[in-house]
C-alpha atoms as a PDB file:
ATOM      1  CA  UNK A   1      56.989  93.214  73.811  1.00  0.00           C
ATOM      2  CA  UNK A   2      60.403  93.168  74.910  1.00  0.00           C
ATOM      3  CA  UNK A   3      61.962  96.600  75.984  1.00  0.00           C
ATOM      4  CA  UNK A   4      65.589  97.155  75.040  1.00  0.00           C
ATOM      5  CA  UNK A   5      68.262  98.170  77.132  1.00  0.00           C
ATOM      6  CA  UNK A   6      69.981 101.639  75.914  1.00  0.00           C
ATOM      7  CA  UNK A   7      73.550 100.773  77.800  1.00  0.00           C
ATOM      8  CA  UNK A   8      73.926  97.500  75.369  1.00  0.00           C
ATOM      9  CA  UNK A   9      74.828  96.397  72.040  1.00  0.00           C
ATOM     10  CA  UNK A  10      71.914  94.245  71.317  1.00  0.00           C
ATOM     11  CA  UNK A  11      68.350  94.175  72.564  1.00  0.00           C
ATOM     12  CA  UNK A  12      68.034  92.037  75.408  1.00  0.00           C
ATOM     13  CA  UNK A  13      64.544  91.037  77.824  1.00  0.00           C
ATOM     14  CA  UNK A  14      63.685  92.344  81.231  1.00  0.00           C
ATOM     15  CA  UNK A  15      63.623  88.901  83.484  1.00  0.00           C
ATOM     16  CA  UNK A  16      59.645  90.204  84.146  1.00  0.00           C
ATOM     17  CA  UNK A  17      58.927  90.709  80.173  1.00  0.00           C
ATOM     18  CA  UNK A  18      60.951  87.377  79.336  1.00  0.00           C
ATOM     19  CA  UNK A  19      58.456  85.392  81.787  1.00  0.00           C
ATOM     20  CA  UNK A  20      55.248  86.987  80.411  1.00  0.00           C
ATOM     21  CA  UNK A  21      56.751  86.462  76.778  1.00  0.00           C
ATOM     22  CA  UNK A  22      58.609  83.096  77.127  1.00  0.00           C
ATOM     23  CA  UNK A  23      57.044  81.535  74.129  1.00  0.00           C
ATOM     24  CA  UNK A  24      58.544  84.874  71.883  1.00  0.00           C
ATOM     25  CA  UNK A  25      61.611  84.805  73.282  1.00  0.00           C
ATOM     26  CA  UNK A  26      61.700  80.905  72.656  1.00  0.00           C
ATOM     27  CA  UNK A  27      60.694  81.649  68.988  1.00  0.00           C
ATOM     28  CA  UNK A  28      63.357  84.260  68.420  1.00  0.00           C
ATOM     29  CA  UNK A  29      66.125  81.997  69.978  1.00  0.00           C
ATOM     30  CA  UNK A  30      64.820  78.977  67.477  1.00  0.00           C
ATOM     31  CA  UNK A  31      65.124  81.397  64.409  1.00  0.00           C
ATOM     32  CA  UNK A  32      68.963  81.890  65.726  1.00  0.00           C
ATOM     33  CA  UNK A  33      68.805  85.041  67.252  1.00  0.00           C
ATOM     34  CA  UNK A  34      70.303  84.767  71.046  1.00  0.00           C
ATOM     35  CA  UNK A  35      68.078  86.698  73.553  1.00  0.00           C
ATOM     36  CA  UNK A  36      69.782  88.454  76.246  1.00  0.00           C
ATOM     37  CA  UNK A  37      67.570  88.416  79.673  1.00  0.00           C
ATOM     38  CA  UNK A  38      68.216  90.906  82.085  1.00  0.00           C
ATOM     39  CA  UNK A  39      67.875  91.012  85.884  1.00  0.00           C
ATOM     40  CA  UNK A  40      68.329  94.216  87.716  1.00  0.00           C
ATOM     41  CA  UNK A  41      69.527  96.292  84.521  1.00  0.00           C
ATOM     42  CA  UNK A  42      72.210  93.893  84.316  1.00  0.00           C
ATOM     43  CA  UNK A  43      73.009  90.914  81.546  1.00  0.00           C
ATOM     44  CA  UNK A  44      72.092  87.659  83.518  1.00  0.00           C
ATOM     45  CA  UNK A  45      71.359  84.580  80.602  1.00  0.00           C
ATOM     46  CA  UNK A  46      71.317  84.042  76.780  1.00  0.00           C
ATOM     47  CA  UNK A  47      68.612  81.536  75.430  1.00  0.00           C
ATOM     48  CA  UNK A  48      69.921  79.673  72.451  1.00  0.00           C
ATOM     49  CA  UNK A  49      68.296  76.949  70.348  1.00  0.00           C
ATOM     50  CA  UNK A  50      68.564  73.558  70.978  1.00  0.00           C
ATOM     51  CA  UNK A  51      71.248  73.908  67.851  1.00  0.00           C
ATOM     52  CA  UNK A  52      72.910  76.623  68.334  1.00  0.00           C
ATOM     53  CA  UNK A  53      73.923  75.539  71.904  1.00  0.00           C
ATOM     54  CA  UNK A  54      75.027  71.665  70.673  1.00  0.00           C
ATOM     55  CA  UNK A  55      77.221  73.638  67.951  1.00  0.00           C
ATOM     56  CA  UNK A  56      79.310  76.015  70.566  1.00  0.00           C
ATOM     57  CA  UNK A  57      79.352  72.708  72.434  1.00  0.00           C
ATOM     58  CA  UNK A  58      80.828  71.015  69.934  1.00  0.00           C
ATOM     59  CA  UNK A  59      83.432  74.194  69.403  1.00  0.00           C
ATOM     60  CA  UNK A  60      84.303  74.255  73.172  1.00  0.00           C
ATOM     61  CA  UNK A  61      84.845  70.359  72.748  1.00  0.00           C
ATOM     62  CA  UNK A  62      86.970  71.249  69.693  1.00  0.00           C
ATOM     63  CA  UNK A  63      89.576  73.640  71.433  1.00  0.00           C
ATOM     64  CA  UNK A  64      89.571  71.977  74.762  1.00  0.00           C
ATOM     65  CA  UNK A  65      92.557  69.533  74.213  1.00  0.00           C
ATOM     66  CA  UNK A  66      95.673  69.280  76.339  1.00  0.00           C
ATOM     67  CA  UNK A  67      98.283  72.307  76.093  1.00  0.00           C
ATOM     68  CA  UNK A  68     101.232  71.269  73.656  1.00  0.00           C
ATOM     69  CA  UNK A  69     104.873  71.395  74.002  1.00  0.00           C
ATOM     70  CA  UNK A  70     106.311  74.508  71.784  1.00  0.00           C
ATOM     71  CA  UNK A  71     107.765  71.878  69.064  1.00  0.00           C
ATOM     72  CA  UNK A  72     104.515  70.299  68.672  1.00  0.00           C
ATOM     73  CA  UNK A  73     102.780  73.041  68.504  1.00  0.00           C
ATOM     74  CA  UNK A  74     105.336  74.487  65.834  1.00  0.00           C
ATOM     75  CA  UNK A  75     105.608  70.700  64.306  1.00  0.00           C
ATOM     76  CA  UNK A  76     101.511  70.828  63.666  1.00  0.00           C
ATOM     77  CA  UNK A  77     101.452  74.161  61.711  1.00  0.00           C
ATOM     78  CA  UNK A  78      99.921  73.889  57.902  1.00  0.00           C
ATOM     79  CA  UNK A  79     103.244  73.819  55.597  1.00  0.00           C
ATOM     80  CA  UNK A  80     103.031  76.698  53.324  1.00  0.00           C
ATOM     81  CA  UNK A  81     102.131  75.462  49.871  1.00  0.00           C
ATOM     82  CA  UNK A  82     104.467  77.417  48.400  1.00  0.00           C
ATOM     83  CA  UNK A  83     107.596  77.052  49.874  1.00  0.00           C
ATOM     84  CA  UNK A  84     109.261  74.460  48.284  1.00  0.00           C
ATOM     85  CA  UNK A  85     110.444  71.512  50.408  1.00  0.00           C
ATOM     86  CA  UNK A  86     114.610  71.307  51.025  1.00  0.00           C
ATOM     87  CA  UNK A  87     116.674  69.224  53.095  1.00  0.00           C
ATOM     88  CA  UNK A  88     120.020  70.330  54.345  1.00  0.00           C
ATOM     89  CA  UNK A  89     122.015  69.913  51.353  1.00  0.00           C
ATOM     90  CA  UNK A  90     120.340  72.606  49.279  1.00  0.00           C
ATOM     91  CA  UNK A  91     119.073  75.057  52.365  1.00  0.00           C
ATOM     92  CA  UNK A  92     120.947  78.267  52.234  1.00  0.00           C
ATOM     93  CA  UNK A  93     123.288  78.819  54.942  1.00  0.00           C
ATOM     94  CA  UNK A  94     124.201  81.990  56.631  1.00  0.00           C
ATOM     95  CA  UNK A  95     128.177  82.556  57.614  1.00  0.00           C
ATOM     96  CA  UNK A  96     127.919  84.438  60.578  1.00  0.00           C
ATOM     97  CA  UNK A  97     131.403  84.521  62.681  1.00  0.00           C
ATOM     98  CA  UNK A  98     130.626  83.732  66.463  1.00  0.00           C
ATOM     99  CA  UNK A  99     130.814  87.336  68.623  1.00  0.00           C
ATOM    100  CA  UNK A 100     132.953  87.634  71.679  1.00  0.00           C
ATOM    101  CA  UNK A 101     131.082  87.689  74.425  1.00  0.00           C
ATOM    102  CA  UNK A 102     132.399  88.827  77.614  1.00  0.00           C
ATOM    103  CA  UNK A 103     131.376  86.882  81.155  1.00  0.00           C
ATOM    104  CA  UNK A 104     132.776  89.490  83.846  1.00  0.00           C
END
């Protein structure tokens, strides 16, 4: 049986339980549940199935792209579906006198 550690979130193994129960703690990570093995009190691994590991693989893979300039990063946002498209001609424009600005 594994014994739950009071200081954390979610049940996790003791490294010495997790050895003597390897084939539970394999069954729990196939049924999707990660188990937490600890080693000296302290978080140390996380078994995952077979799936669940190729699918935060393939999420990693997903996000790890290079870093964008600001306008493609701005030029790549979903349009709105509701805002209407416009071109210059009918945009509203704002008539905002220049301000003074002093330089000393």
């Amino acid at each position: 049986m594994h014994a739950p550690l009071p200081q954390t979130p979610t049940p996790a193994w003791r490294l010495q339980d997790a050895k003597a129960q390897f084939s539970a703690l394999v069954d729990n990570a196939m049924r999707g549940v990660p188990q937490h093995v600890t080693r000296s009190g302290k978080r140390a691994v996380v078994v995952l199935s077979e799936e669940d590991f190729e699918a935060l693989q393939r999420s990693a893979a997903g996000r790890a792209h290079a870093p964008v300039s600001l306008i493609e990063h701005l030029l790549a946002m979903p349009k709105s579906a509701e805002a209407p498209a416009c071109d210059e001609a009918d945009s509203p424009r704002l008539d905002v006198p220049p301000r003074d600005v002093d330089f000393s």
